[in-house]
PDB file of N, CA and C in Angstrom:
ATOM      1  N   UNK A   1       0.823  -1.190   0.000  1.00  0.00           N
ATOM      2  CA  UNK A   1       0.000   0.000   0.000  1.00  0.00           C
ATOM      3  C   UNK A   1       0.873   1.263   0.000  1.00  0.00           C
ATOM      4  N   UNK A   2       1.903   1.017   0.719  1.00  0.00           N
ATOM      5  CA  UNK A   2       2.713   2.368   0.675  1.00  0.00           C
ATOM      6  C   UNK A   2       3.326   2.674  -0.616  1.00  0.00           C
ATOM      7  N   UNK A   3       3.642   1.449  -0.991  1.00  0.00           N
ATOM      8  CA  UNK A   3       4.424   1.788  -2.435  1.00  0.00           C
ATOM      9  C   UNK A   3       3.704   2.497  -3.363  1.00  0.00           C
ATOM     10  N   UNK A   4       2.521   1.950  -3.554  1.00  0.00           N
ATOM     11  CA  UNK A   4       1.289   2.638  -4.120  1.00  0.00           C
ATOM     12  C   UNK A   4       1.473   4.122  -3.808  1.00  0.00           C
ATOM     13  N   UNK A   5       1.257   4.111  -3.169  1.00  0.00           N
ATOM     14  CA  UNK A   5       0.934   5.554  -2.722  1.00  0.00           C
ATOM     15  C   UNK A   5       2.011   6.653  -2.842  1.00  0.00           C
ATOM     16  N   UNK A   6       3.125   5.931  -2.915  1.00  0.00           N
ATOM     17  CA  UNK A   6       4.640   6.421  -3.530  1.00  0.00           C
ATOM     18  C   UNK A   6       4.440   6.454  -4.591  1.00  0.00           C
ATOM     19  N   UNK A   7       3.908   5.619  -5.504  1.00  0.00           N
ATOM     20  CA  UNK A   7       3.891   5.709  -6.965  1.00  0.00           C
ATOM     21  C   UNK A   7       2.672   6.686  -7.577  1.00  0.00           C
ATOM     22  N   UNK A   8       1.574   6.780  -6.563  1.00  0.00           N
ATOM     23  CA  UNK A   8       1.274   7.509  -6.750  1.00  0.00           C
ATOM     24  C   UNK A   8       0.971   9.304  -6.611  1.00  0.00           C
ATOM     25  N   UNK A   9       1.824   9.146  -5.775  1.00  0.00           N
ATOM     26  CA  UNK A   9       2.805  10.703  -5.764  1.00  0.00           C
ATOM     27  C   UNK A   9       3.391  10.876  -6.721  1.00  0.00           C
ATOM     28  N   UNK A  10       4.344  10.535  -7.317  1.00  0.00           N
ATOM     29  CA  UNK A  10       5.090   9.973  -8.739  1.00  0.00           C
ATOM     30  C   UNK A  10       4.226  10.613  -9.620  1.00  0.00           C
ATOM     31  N   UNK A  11       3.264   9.872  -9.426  1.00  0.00           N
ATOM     32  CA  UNK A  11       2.704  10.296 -11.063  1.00  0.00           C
ATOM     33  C   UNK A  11       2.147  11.908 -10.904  1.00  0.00           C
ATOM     34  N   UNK A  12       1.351  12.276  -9.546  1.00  0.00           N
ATOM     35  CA  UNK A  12       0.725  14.224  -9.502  1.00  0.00           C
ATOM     36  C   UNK A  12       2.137  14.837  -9.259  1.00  0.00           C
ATOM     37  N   UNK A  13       3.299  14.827  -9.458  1.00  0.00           N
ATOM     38  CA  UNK A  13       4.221  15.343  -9.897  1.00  0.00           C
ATOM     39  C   UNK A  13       4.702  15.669 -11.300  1.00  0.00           C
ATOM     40  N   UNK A  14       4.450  14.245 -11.659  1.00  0.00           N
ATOM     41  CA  UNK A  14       4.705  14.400 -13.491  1.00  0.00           C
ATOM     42  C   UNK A  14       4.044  15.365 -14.035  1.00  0.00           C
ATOM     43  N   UNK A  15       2.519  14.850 -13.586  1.00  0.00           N
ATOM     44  CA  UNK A  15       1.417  15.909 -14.127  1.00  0.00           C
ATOM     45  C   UNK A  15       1.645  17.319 -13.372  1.00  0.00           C
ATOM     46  N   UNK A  16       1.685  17.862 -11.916  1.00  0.00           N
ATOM     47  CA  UNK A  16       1.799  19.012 -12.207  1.00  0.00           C
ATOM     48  C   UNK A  16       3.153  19.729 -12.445  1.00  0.00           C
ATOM     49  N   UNK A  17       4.141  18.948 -12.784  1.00  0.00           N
ATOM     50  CA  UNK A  17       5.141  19.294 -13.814  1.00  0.00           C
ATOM     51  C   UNK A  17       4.863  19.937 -15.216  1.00  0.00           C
ATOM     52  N   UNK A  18       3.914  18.522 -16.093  1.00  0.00           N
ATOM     53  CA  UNK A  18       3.815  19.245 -17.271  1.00  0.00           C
ATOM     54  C   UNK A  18       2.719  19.965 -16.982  1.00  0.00           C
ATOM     55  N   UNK A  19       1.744  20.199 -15.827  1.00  0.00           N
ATOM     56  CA  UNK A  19       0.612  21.570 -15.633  1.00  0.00           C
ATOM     57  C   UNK A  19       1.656  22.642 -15.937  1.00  0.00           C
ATOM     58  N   UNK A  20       2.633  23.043 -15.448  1.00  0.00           N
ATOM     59  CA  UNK A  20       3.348  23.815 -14.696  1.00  0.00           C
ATOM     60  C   UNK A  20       3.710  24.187 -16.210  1.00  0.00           C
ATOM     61  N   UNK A  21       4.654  23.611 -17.187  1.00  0.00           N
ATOM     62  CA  UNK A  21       5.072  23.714 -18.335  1.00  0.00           C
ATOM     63  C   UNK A  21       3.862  24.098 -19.444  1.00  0.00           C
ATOM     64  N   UNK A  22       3.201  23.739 -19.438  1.00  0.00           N
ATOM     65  CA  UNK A  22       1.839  24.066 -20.343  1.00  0.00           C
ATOM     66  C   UNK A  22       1.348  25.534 -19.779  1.00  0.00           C
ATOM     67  N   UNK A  23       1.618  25.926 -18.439  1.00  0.00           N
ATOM     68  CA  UNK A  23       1.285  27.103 -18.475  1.00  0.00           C
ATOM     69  C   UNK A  23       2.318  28.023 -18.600  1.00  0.00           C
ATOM     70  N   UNK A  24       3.270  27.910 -18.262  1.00  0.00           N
ATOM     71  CA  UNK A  24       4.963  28.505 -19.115  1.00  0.00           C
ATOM     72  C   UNK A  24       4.254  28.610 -20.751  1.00  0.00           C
ATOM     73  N   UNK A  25       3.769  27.957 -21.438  1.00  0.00           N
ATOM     74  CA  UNK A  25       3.895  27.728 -22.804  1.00  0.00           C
ATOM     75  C   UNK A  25       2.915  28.886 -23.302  1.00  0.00           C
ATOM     76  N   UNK A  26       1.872  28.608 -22.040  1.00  0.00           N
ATOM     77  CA  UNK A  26       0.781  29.613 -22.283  1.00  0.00           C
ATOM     78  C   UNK A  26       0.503  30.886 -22.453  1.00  0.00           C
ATOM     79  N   UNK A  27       1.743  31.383 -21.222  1.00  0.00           N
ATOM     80  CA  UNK A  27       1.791  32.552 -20.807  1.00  0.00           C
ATOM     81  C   UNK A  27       2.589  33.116 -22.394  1.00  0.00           C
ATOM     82  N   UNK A  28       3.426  32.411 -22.950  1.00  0.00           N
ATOM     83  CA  UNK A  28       4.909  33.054 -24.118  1.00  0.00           C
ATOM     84  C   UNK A  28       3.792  33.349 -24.966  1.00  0.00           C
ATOM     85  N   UNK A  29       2.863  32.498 -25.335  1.00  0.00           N
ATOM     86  CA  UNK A  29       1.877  32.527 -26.700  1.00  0.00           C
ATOM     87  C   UNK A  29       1.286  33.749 -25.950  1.00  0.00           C
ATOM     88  N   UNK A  30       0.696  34.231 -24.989  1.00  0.00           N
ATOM     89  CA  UNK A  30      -0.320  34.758 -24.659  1.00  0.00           C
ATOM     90  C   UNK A  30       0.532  36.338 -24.801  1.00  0.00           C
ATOM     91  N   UNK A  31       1.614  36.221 -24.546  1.00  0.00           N
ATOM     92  CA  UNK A  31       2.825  37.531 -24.817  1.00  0.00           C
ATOM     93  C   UNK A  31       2.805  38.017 -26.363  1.00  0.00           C
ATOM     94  N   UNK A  32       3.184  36.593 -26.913  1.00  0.00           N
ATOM     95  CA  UNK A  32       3.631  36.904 -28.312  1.00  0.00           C
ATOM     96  C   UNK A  32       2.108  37.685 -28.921  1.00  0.00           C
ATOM     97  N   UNK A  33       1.119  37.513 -28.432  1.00  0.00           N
ATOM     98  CA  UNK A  33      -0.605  37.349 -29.543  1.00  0.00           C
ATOM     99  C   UNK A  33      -0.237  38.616 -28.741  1.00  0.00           C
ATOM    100  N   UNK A  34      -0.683  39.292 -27.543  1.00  0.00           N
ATOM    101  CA  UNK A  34      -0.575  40.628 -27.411  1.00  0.00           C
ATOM    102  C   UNK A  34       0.676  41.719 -28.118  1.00  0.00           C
ATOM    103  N   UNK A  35       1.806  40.899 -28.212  1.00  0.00           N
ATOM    104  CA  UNK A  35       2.531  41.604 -29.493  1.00  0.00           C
ATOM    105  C   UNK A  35       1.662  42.027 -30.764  1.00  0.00           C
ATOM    106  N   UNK A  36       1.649  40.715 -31.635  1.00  0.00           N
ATOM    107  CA  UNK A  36       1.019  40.884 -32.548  1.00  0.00           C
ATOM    108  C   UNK A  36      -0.103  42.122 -32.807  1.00  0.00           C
ATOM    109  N   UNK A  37      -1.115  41.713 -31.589  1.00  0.00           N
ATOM    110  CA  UNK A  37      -2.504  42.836 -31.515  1.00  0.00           C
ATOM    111  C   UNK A  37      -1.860  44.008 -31.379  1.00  0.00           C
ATOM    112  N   UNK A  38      -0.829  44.459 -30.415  1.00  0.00           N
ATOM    113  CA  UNK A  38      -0.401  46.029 -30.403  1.00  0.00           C
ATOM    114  C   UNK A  38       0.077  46.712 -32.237  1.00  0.00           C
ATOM    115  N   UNK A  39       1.012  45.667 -32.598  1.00  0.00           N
ATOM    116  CA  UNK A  39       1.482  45.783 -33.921  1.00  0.00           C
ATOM    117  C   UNK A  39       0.332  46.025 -35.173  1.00  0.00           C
ATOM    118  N   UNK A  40      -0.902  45.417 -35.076  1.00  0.00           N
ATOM    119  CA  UNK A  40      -1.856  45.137 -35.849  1.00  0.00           C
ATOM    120  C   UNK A  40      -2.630  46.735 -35.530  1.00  0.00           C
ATOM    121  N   UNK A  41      -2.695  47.158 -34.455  1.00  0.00           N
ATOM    122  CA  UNK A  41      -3.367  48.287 -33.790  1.00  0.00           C
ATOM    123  C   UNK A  41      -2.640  49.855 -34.239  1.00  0.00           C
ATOM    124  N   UNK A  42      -1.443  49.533 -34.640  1.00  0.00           N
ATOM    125  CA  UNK A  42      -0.370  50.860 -34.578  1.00  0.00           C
ATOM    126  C   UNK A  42      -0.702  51.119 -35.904  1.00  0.00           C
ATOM    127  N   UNK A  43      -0.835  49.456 -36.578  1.00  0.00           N
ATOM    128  CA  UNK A  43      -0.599  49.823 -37.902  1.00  0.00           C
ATOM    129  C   UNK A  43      -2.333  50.240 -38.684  1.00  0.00           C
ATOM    130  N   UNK A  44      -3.062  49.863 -37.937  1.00  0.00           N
ATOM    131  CA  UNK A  44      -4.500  50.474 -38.101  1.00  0.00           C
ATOM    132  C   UNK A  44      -4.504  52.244 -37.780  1.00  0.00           C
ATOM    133  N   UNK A  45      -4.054  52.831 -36.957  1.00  0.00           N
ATOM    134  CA  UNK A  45      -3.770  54.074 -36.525  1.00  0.00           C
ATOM    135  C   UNK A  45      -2.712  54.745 -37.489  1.00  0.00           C
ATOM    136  N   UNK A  46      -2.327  54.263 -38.316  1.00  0.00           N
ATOM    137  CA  UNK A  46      -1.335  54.727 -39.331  1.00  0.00           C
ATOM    138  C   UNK A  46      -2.345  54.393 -40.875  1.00  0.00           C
ATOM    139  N   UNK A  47      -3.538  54.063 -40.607  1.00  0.00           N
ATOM    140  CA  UNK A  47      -4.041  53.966 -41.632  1.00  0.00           C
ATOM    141  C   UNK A  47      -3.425  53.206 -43.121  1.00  0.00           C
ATOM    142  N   UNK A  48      -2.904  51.728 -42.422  1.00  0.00           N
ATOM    143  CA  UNK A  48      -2.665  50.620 -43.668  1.00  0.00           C
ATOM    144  C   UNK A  48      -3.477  50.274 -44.340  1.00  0.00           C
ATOM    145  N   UNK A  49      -3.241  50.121 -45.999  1.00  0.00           N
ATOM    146  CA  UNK A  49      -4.475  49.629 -46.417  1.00  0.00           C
ATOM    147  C   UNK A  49      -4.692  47.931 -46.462  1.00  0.00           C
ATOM    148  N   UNK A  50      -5.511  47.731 -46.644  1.00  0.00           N
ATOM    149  CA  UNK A  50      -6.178  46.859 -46.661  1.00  0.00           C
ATOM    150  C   UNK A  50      -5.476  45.619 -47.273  1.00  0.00           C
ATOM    151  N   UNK A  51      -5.384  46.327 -48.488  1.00  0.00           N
ATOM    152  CA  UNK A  51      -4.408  45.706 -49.242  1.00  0.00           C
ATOM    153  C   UNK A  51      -2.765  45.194 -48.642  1.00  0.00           C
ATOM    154  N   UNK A  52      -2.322  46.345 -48.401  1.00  0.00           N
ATOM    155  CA  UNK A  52      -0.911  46.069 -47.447  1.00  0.00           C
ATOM    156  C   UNK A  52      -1.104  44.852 -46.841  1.00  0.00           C
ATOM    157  N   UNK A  53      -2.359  44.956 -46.010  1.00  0.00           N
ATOM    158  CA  UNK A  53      -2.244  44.078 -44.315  1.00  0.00           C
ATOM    159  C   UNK A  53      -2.266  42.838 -45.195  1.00  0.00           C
ATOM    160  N   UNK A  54      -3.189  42.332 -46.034  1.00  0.00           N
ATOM    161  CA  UNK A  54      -3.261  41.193 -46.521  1.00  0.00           C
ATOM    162  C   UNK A  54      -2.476  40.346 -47.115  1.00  0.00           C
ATOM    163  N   UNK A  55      -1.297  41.205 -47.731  1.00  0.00           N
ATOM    164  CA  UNK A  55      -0.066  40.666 -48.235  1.00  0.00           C
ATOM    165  C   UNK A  55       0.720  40.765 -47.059  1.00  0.00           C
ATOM    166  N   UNK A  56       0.752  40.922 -46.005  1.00  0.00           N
ATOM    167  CA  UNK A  56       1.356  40.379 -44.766  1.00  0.00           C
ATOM    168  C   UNK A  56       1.257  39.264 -44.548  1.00  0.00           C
ATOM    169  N   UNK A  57      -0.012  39.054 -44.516  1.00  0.00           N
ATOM    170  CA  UNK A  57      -0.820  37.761 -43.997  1.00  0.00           C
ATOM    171  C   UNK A  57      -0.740  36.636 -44.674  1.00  0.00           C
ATOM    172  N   UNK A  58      -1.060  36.961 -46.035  1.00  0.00           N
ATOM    173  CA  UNK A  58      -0.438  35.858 -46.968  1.00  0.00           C
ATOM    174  C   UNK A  58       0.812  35.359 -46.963  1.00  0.00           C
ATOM    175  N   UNK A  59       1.760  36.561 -47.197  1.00  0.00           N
ATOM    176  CA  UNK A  59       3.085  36.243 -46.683  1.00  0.00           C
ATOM    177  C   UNK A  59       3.470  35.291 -45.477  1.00  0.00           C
ATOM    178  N   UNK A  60       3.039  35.697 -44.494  1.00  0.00           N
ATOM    179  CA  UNK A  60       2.914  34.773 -43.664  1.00  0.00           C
ATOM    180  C   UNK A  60       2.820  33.389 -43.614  1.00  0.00           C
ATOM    181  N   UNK A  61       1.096  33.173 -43.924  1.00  0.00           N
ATOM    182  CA  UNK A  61       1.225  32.027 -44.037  1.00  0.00           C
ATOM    183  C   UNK A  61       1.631  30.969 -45.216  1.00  0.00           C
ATOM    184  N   UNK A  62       2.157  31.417 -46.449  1.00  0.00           N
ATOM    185  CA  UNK A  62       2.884  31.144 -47.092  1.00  0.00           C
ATOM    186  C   UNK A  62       4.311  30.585 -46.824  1.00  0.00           C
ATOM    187  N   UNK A  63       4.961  31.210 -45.939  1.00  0.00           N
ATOM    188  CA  UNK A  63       6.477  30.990 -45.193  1.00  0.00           C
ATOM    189  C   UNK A  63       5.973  29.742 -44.126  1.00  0.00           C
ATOM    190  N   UNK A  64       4.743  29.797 -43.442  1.00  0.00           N
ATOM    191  CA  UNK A  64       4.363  28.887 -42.468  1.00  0.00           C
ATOM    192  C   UNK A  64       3.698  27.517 -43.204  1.00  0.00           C
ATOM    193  N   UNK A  65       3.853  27.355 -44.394  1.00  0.00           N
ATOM    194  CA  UNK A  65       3.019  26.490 -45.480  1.00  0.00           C
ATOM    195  C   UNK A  65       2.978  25.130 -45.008  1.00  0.00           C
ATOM    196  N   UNK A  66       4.374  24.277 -44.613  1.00  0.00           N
ATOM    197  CA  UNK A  66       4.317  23.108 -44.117  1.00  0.00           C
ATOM    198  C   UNK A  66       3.190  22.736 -42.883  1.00  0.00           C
ATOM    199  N   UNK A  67       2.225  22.035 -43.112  1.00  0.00           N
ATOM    200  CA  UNK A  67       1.704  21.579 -41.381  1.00  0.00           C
ATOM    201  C   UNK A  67       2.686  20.483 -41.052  1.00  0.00           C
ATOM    202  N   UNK A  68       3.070  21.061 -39.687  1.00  0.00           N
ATOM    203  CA  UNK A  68       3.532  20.366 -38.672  1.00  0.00           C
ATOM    204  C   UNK A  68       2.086  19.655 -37.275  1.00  0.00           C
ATOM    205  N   UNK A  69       2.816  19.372 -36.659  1.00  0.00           N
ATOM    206  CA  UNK A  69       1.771  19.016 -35.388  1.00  0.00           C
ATOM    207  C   UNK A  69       1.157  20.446 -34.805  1.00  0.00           C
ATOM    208  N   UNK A  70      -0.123  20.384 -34.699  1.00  0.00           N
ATOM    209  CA  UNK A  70      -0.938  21.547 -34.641  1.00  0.00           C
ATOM    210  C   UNK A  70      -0.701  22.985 -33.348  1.00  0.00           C
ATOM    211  N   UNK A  71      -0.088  22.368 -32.397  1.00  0.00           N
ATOM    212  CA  UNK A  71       0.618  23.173 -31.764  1.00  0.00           C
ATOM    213  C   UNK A  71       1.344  24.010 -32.211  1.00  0.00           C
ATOM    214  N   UNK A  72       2.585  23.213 -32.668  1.00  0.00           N
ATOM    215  CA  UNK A  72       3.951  23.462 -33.406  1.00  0.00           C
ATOM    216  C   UNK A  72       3.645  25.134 -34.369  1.00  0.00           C
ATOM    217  N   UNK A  73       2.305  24.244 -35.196  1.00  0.00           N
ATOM    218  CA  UNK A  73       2.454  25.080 -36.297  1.00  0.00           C
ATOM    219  C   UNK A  73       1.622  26.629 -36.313  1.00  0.00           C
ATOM    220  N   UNK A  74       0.853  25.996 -34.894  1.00  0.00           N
ATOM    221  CA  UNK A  74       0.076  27.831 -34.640  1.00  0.00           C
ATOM    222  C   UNK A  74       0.928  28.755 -34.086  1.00  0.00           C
ATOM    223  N   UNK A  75       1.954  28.118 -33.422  1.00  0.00           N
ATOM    224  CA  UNK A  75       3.248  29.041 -32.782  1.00  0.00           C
ATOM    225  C   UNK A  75       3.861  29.635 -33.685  1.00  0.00           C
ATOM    226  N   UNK A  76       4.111  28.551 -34.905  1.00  0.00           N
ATOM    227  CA  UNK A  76       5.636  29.014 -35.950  1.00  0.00           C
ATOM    228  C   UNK A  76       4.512  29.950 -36.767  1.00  0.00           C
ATOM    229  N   UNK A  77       3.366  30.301 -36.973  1.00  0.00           N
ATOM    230  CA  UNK A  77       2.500  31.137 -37.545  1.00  0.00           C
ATOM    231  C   UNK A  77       2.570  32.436 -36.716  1.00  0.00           C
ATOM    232  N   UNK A  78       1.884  32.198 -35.346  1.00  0.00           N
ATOM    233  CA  UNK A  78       1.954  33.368 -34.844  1.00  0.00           C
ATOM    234  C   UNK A  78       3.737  34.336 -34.495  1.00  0.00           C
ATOM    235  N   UNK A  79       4.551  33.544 -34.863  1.00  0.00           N
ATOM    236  CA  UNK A  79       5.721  34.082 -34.260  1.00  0.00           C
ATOM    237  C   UNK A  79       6.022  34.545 -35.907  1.00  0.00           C
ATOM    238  N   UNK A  80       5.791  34.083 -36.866  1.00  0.00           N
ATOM    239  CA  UNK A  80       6.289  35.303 -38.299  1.00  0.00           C
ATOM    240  C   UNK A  80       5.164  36.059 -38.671  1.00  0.00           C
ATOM    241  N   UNK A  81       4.202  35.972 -38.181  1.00  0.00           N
ATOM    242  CA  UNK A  81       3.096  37.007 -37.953  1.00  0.00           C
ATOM    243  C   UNK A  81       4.185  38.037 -37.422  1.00  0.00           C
ATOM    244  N   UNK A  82       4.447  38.111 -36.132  1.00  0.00           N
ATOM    245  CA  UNK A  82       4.883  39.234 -35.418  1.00  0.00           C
ATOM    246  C   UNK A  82       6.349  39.560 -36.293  1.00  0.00           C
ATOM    247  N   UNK A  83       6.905  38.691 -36.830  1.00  0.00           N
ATOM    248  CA  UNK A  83       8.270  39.187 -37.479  1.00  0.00           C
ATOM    249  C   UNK A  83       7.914  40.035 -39.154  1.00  0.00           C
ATOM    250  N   UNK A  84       6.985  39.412 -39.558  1.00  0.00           N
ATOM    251  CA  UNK A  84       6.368  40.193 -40.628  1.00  0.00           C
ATOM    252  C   UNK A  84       5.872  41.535 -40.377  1.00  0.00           C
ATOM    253  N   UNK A  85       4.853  41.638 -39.351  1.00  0.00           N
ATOM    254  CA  UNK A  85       4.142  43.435 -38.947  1.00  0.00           C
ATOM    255  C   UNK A  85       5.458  43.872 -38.143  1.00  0.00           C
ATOM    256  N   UNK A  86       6.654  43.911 -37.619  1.00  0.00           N
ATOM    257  CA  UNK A  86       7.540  44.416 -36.940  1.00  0.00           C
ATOM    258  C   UNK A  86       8.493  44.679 -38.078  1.00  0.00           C
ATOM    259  N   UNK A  87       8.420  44.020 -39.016  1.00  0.00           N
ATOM    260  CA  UNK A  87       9.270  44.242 -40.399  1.00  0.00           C
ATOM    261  C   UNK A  87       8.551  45.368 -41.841  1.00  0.00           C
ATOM    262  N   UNK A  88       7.490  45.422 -41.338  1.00  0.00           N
ATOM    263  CA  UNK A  88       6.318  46.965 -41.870  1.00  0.00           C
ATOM    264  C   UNK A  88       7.186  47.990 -42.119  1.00  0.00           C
ATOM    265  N   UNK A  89       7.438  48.544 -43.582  1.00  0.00           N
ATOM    266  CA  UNK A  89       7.998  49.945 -43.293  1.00  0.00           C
ATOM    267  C   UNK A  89       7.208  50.856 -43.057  1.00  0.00           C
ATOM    268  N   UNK A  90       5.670  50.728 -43.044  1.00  0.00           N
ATOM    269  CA  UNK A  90       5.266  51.687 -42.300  1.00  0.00           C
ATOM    270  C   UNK A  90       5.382  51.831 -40.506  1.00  0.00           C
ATOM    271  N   UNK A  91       5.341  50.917 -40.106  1.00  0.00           N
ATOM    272  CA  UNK A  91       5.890  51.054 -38.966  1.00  0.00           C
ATOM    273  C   UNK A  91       7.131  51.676 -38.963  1.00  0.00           C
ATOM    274  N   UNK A  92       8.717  51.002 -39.206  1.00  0.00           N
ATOM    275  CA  UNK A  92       9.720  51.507 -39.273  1.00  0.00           C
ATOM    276  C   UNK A  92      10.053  52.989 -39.756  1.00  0.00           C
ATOM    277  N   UNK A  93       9.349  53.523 -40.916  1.00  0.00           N
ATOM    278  CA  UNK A  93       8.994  54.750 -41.032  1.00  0.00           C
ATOM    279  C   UNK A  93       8.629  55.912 -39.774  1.00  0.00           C
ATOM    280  N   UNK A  94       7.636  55.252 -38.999  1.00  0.00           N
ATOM    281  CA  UNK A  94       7.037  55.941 -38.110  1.00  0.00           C
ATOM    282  C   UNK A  94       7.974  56.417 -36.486  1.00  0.00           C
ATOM    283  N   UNK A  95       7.701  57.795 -36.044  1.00  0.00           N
ATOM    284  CA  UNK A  95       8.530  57.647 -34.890  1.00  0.00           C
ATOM    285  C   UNK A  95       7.940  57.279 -34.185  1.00  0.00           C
ATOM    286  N   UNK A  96       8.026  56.579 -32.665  1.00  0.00           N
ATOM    287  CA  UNK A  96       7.614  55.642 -31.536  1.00  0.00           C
ATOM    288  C   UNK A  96       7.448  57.068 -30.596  1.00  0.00           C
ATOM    289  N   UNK A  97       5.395  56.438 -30.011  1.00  0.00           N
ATOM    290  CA  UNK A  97       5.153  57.286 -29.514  1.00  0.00           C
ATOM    291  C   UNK A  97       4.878  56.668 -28.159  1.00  0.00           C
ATOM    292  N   UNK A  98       4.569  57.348 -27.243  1.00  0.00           N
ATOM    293  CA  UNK A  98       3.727  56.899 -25.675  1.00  0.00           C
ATOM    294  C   UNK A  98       5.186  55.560 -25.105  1.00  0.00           C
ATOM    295  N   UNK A  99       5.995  56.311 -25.219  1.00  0.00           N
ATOM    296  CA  UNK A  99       7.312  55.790 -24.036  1.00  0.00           C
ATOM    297  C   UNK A  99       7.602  54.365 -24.512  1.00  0.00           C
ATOM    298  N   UNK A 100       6.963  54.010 -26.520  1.00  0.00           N
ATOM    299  CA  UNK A 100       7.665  53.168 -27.065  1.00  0.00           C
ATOM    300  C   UNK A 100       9.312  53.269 -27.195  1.00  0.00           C
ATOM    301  N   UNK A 101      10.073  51.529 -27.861  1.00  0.00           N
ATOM    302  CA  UNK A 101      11.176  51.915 -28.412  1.00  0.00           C
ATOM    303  C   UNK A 101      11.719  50.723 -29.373  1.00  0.00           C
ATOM    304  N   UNK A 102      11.929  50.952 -30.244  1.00  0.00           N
ATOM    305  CA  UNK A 102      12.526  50.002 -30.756  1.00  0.00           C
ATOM    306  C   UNK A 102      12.525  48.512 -30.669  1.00  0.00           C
ATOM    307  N   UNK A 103      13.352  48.722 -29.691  1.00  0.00           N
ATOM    308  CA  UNK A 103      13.793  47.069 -28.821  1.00  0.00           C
ATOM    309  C   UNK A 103      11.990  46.417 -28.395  1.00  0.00           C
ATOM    310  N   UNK A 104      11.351  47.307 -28.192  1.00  0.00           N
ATOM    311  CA  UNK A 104       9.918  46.435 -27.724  1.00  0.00           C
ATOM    312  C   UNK A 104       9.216  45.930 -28.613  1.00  0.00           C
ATOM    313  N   UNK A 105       9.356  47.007 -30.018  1.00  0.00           N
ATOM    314  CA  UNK A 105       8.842  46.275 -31.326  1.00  0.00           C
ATOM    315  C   UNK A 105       9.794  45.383 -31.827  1.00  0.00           C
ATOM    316  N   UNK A 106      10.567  44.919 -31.546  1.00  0.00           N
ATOM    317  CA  UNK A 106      11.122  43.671 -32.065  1.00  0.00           C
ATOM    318  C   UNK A 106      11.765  42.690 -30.915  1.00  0.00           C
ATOM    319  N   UNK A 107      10.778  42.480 -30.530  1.00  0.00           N
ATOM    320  CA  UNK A 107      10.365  41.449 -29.282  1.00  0.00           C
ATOM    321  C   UNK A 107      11.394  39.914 -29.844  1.00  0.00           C
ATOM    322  N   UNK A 108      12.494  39.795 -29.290  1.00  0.00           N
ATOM    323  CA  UNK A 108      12.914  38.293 -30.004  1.00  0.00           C
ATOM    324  C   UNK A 108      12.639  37.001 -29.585  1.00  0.00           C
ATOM    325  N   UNK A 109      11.357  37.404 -28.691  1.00  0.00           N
ATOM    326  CA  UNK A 109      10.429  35.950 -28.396  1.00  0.00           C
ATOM    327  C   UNK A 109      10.281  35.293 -29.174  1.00  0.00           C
ATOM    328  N   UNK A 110      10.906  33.812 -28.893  1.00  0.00           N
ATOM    329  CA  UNK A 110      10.571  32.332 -29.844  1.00  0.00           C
ATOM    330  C   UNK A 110       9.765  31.737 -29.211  1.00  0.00           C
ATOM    331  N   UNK A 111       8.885  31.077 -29.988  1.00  0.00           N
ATOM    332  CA  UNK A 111       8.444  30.053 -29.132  1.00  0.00           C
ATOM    333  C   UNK A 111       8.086  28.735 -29.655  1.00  0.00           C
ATOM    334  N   UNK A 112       9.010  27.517 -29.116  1.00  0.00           N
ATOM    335  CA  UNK A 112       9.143  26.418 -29.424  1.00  0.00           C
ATOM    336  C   UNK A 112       8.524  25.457 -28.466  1.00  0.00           C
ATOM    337  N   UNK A 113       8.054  24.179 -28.612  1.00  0.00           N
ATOM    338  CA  UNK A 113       7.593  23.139 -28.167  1.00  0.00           C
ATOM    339  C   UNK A 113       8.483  21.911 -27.987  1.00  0.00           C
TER     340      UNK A 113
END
């Protein structure tokens, strides 16, 4: 019985190990997508057209074309999402306002699985 009960300690460790890691994973995605939205927002306030944004997007997922395992591949999407709108010369054009800088728009968050 004890062993049991050793082993099963064992195992709500494993699990809230990978709890623990899945929410690490959560929090980077949940960083990177609020990147993205600020980037998507600046560049709405700069009045992009329509056109522009969409050849981002395509771009995008064009470079992201392979499916991988479905995790994998919403990350490697959302992370050249953000390298594509941070690579905008209308952005780069623009000077950084409200105690922006540089270094924040090009966030070098990866995020791998």
């Amino acid at each position: 019985e004890l062993q049991q009960k050793v082993e099963e300690t064992e195992l709500l460790k494993m699990e809230l190990q990978m709890l623990e890691t899945e929410r690490v994973r959560l929090s980077l995605v949940e960083e990177k997508f609020m990147d993205v939205l600020q980037l998507l927002q600046q560049l709405r306030d700069l009045n992009i057209s329509k056109r522009a944004l969409g050849k981002i997007l395509l771009s995008t997922l064009e470079s992201c074309r392979d499916p991988q395992n479905g995790r994998a591949h919403l990350f490697e999407v959302l992370d050249t999402l953000h390298h594509e709108l941070t690579a905008c010369e209308l952005l780069q054009s623009q000077p950084l306002g409200q105690g922006q800088d540089r270094q924040a728009l090009a966030n070098p968050l990866l995020i791998s699985c």
